[in-house]
N, C-alpha and C. Protein backbone atom coordinates (compact mmCIF):
# COMPACT_ATOMS: atom_id res chain seq x y z
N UNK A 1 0.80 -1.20 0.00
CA UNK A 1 0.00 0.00 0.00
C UNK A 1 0.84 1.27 0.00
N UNK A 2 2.29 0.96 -0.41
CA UNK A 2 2.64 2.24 -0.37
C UNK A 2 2.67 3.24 -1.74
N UNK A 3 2.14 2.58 -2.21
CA UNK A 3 1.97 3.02 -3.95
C UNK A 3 0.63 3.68 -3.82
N UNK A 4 0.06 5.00 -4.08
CA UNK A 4 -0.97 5.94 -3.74
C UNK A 4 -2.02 5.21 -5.35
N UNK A 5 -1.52 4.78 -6.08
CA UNK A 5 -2.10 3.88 -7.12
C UNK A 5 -2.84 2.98 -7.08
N UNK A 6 -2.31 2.12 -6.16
CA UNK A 6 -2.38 0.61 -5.96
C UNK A 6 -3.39 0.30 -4.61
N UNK A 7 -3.33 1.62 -3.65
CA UNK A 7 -4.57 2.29 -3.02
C UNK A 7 -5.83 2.36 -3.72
N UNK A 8 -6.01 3.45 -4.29
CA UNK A 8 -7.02 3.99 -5.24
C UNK A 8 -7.53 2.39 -6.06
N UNK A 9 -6.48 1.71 -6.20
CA UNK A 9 -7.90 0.91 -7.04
C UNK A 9 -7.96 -0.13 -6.36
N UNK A 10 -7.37 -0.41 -5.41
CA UNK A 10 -8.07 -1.48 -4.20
C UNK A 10 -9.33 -0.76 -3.46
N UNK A 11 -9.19 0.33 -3.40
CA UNK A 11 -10.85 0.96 -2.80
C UNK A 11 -11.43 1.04 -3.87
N UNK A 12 -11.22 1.59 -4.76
CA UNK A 12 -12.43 2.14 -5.67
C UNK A 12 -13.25 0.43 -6.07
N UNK A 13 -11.95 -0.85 -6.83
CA UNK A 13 -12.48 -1.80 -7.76
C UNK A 13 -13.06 -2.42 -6.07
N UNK A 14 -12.80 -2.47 -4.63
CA UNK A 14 -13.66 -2.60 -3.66
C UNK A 14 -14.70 -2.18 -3.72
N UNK A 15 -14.40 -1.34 -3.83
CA UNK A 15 -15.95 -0.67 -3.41
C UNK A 15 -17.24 -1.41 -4.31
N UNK A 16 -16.89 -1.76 -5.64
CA UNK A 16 -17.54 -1.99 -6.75
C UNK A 16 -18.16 -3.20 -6.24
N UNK A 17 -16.81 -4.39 -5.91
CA UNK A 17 -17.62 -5.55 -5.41
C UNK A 17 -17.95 -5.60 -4.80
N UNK A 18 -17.80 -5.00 -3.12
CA UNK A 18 -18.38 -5.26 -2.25
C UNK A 18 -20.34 -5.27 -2.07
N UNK A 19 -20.10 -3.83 -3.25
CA UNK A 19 -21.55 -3.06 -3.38
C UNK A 19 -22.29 -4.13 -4.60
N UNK A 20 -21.56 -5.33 -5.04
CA UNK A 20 -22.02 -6.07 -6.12
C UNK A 20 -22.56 -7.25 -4.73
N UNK A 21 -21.65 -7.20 -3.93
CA UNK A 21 -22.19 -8.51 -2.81
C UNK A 21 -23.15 -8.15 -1.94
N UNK A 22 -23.25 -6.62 -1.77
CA UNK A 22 -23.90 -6.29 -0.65
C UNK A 22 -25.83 -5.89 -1.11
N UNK A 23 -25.50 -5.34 -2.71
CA UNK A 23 -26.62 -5.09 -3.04
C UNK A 23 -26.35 -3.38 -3.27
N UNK A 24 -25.98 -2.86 -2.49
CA UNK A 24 -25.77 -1.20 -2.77
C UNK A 24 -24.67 -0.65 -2.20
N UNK A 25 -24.91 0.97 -2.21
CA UNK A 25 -23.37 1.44 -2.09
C UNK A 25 -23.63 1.59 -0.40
N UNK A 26 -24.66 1.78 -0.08
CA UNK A 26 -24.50 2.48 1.57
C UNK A 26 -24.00 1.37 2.73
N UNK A 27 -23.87 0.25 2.11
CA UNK A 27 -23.71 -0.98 2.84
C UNK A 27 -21.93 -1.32 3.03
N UNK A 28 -21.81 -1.03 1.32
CA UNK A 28 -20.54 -0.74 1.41
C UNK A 28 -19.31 -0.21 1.64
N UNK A 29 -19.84 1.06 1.63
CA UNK A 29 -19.03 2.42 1.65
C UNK A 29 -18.46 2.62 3.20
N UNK A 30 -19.08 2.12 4.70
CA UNK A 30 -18.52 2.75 5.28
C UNK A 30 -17.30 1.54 5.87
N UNK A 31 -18.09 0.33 5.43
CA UNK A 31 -16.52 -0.84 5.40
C UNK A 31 -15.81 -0.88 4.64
N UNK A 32 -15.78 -0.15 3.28
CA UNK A 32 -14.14 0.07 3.09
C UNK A 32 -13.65 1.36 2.95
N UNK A 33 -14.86 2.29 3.72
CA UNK A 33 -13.58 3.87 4.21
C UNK A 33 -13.10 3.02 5.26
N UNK A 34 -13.48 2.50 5.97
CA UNK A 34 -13.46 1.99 7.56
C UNK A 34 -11.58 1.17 7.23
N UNK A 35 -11.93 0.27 6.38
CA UNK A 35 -10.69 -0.55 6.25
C UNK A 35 -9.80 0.09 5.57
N UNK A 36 -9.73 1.08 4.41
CA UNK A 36 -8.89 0.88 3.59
C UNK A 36 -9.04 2.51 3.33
N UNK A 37 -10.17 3.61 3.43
CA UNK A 37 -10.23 4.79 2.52
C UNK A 37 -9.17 5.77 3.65
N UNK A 38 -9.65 5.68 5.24
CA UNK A 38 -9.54 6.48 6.28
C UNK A 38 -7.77 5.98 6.20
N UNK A 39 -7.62 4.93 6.64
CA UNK A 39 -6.19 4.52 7.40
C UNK A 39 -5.31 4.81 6.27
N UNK A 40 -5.38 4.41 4.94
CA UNK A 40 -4.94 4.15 3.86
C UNK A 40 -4.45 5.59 3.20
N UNK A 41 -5.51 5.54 2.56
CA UNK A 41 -5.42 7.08 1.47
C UNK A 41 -5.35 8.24 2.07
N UNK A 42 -6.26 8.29 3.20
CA UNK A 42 -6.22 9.53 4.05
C UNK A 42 -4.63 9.80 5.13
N UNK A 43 -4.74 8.84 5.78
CA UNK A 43 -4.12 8.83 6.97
C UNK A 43 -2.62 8.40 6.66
N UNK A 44 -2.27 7.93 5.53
CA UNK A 44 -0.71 7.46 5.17
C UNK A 44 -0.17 8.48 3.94
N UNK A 45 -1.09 8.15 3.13
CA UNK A 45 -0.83 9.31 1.51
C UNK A 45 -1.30 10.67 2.20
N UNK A 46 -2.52 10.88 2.76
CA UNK A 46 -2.66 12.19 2.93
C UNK A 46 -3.45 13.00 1.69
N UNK A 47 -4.78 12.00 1.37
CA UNK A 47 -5.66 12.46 0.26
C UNK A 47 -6.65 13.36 0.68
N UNK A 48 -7.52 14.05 -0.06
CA UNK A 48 -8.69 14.82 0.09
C UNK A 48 -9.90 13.78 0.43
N UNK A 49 -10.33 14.10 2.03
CA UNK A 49 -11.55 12.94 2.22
C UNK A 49 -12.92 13.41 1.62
N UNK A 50 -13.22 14.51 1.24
CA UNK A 50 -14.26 14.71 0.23
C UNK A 50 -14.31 14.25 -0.77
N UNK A 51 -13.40 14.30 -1.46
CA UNK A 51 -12.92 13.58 -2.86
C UNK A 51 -13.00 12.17 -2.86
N UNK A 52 -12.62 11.40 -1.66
CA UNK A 52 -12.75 9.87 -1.25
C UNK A 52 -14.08 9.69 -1.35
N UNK A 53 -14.62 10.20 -0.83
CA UNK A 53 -15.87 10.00 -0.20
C UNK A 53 -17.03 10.26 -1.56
N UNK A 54 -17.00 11.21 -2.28
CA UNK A 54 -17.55 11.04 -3.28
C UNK A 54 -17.54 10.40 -4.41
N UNK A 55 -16.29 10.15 -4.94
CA UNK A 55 -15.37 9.38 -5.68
C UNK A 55 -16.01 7.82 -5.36
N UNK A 56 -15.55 7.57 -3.78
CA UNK A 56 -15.92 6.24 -3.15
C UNK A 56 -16.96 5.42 -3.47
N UNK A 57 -18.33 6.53 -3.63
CA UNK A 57 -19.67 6.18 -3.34
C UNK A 57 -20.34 6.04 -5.25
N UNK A 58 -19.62 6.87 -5.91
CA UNK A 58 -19.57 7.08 -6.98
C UNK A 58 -18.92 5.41 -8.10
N UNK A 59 -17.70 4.54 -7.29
CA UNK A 59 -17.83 3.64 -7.62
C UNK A 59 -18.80 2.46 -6.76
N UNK A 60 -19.08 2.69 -5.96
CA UNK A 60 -20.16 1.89 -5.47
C UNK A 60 -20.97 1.68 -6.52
N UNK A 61 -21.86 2.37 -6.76
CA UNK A 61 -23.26 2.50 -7.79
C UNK A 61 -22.66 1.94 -9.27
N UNK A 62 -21.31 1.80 -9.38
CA UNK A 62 -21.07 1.01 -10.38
C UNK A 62 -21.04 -0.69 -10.21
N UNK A 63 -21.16 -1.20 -9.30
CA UNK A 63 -21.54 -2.07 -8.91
C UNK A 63 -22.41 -2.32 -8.44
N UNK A 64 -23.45 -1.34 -8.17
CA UNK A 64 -25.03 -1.51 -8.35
C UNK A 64 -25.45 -1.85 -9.62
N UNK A 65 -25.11 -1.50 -10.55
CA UNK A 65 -25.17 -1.58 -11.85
C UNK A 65 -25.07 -3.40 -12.71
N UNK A 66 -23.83 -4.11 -11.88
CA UNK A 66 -23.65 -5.31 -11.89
C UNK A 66 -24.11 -6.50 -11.30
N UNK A 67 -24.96 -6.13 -10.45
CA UNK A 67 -25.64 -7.27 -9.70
C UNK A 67 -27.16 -7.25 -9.65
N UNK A 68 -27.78 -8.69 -9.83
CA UNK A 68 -28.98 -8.83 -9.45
C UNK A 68 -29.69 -8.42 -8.34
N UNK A 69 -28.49 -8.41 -7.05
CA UNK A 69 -28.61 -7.86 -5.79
C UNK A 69 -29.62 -6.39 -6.06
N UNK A 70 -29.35 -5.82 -6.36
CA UNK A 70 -30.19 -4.97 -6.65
C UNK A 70 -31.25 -4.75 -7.61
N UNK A 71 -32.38 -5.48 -6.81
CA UNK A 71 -33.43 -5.64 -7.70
C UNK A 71 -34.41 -4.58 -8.15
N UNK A 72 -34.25 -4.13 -7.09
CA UNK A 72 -34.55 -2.80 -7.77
C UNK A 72 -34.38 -1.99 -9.17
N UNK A 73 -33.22 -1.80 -8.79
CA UNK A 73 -32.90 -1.25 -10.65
C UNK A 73 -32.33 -2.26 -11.50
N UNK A 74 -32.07 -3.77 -11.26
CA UNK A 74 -31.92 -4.09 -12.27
C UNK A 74 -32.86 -5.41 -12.87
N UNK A 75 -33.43 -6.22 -11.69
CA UNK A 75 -34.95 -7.01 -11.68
C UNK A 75 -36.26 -6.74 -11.96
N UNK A 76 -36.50 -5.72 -11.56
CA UNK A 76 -37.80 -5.29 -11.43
C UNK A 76 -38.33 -4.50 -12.93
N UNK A 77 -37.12 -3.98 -13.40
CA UNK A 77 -37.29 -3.21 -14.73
C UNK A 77 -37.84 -4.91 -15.70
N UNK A 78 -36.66 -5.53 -15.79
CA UNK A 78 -36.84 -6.59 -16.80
C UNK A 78 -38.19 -7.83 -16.42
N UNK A 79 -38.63 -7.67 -15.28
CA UNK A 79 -39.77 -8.09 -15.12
C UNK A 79 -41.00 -7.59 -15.94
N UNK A 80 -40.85 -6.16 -15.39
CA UNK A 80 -41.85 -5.25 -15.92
C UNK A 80 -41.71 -5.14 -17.06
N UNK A 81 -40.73 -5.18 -17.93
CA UNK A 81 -40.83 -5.27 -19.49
C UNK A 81 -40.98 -6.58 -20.13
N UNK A 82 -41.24 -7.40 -19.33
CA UNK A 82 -41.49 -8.93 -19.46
C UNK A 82 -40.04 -9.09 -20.85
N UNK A 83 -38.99 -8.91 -20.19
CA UNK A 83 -37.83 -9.51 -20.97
C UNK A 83 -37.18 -10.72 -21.12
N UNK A 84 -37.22 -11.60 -22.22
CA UNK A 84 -36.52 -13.13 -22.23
C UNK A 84 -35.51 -13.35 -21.19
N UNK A 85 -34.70 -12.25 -21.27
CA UNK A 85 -33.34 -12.88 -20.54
C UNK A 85 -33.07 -11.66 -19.10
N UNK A 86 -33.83 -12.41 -18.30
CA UNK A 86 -33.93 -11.89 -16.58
C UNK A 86 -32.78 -10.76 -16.58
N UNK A 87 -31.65 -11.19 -17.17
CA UNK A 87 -30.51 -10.61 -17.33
C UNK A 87 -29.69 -9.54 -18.19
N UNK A 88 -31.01 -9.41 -18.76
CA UNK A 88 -31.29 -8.20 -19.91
C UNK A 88 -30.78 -6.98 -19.56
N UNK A 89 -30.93 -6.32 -18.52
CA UNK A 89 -30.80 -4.88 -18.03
C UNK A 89 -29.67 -4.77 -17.19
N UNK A 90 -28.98 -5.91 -17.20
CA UNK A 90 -27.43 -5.91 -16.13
C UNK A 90 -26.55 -5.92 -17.35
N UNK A 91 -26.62 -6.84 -18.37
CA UNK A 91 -25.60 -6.84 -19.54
C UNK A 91 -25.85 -5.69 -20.24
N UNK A 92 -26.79 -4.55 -20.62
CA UNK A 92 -26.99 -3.13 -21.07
C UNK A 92 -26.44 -2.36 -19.86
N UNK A 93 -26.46 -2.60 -19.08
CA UNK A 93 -25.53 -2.01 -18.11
C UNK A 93 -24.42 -2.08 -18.09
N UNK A 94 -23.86 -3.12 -17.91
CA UNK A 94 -22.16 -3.42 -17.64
C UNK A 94 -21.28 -2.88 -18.53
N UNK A 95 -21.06 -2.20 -19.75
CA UNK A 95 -20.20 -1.22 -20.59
C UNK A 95 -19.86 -0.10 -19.45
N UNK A 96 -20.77 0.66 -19.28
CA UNK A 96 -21.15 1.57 -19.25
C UNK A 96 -20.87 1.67 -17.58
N UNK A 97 -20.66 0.64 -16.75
CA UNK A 97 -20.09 0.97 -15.25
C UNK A 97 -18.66 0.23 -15.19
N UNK A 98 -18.13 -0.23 -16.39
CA UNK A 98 -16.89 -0.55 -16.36
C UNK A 98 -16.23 0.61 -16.93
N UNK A 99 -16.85 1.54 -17.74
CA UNK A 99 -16.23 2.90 -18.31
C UNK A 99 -16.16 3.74 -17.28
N UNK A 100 -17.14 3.68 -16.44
CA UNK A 100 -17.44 4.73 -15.19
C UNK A 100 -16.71 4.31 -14.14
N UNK A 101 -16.28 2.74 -13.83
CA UNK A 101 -15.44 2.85 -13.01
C UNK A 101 -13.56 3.04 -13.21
N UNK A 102 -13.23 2.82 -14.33
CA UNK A 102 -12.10 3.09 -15.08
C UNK A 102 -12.19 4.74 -14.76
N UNK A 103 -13.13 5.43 -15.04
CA UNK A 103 -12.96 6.91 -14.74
C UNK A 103 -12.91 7.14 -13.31
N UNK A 104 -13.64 6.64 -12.80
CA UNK A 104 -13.62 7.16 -11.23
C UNK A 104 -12.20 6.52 -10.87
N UNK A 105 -11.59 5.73 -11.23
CA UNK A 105 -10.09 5.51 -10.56
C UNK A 105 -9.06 6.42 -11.40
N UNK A 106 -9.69 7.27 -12.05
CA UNK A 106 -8.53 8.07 -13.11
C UNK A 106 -9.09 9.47 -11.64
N UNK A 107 -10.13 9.34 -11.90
CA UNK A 107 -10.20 11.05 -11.07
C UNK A 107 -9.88 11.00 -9.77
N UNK A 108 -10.23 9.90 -9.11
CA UNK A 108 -9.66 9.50 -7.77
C UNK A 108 -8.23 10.30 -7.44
N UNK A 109 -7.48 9.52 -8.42
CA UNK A 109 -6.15 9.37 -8.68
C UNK A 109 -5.15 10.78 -8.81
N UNK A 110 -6.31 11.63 -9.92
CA UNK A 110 -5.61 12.78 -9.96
C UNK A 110 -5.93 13.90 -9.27
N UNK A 111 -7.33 13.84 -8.49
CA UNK A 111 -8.37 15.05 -7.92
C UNK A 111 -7.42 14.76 -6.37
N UNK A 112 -7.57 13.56 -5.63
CA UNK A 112 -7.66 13.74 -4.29
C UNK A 112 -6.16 13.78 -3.77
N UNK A 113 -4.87 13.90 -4.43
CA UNK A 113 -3.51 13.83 -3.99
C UNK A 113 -2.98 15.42 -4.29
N UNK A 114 -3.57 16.05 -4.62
CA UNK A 114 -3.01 17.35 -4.58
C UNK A 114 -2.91 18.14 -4.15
């Protein structure tokens, strides 16, 4: 962890799964500021915790994006559109929170160390 890099995308690509296991971001977010955002990025590198923190929560919801866990936005739509493949509205998803999380570890990266 002494690489301010190698930080950033152990929280951020965390955050993603955890919030893919947990179902959402609020579940996630404060166990890995807790483990890894506070002690880590903040407290060793010496990052901007606003920037964490939004950044943080920001890849969460990209892993809302990836899981059934959240049936909400991604079950309930393809129900309601009575879609063949249950799985319809997670694979139209997944481009599009793998681009977003590739960005959120670029802005992470360059917003909160300065």
């Amino acid at each position: 962890m002494d690489l301010k890099l190698i930080a950033v995308l152990v929280y951020c690509i965390g955050m993603a799964l955890f919030t893919m296991v947990m179902g959402n971001a609020f579940a996630a977010f404060p166990v890995m500021t807790g483990g890894i955002g506070v002690p880590i990025l903040i407290g060793m590198h010496h990052g901007d915790p606003a920037i964490m923190a939004a950044i943080g929560m920001f890849s969460g919801y990209c892993g809302t994006l990836l899981t059934p866990m959240a049936a909400n936005f991604n079950m309930v739509p393809a129900a309601l559109l009575e879609l063949p493949d249950k799985n319809a509205v997670i694979k139209a998803q997944a481009p599009t929170a793998f681009v977003l999380l590739a960005v959120n570890i670029v802005l992470m990266y360059m917003l909160m160390f300065r």
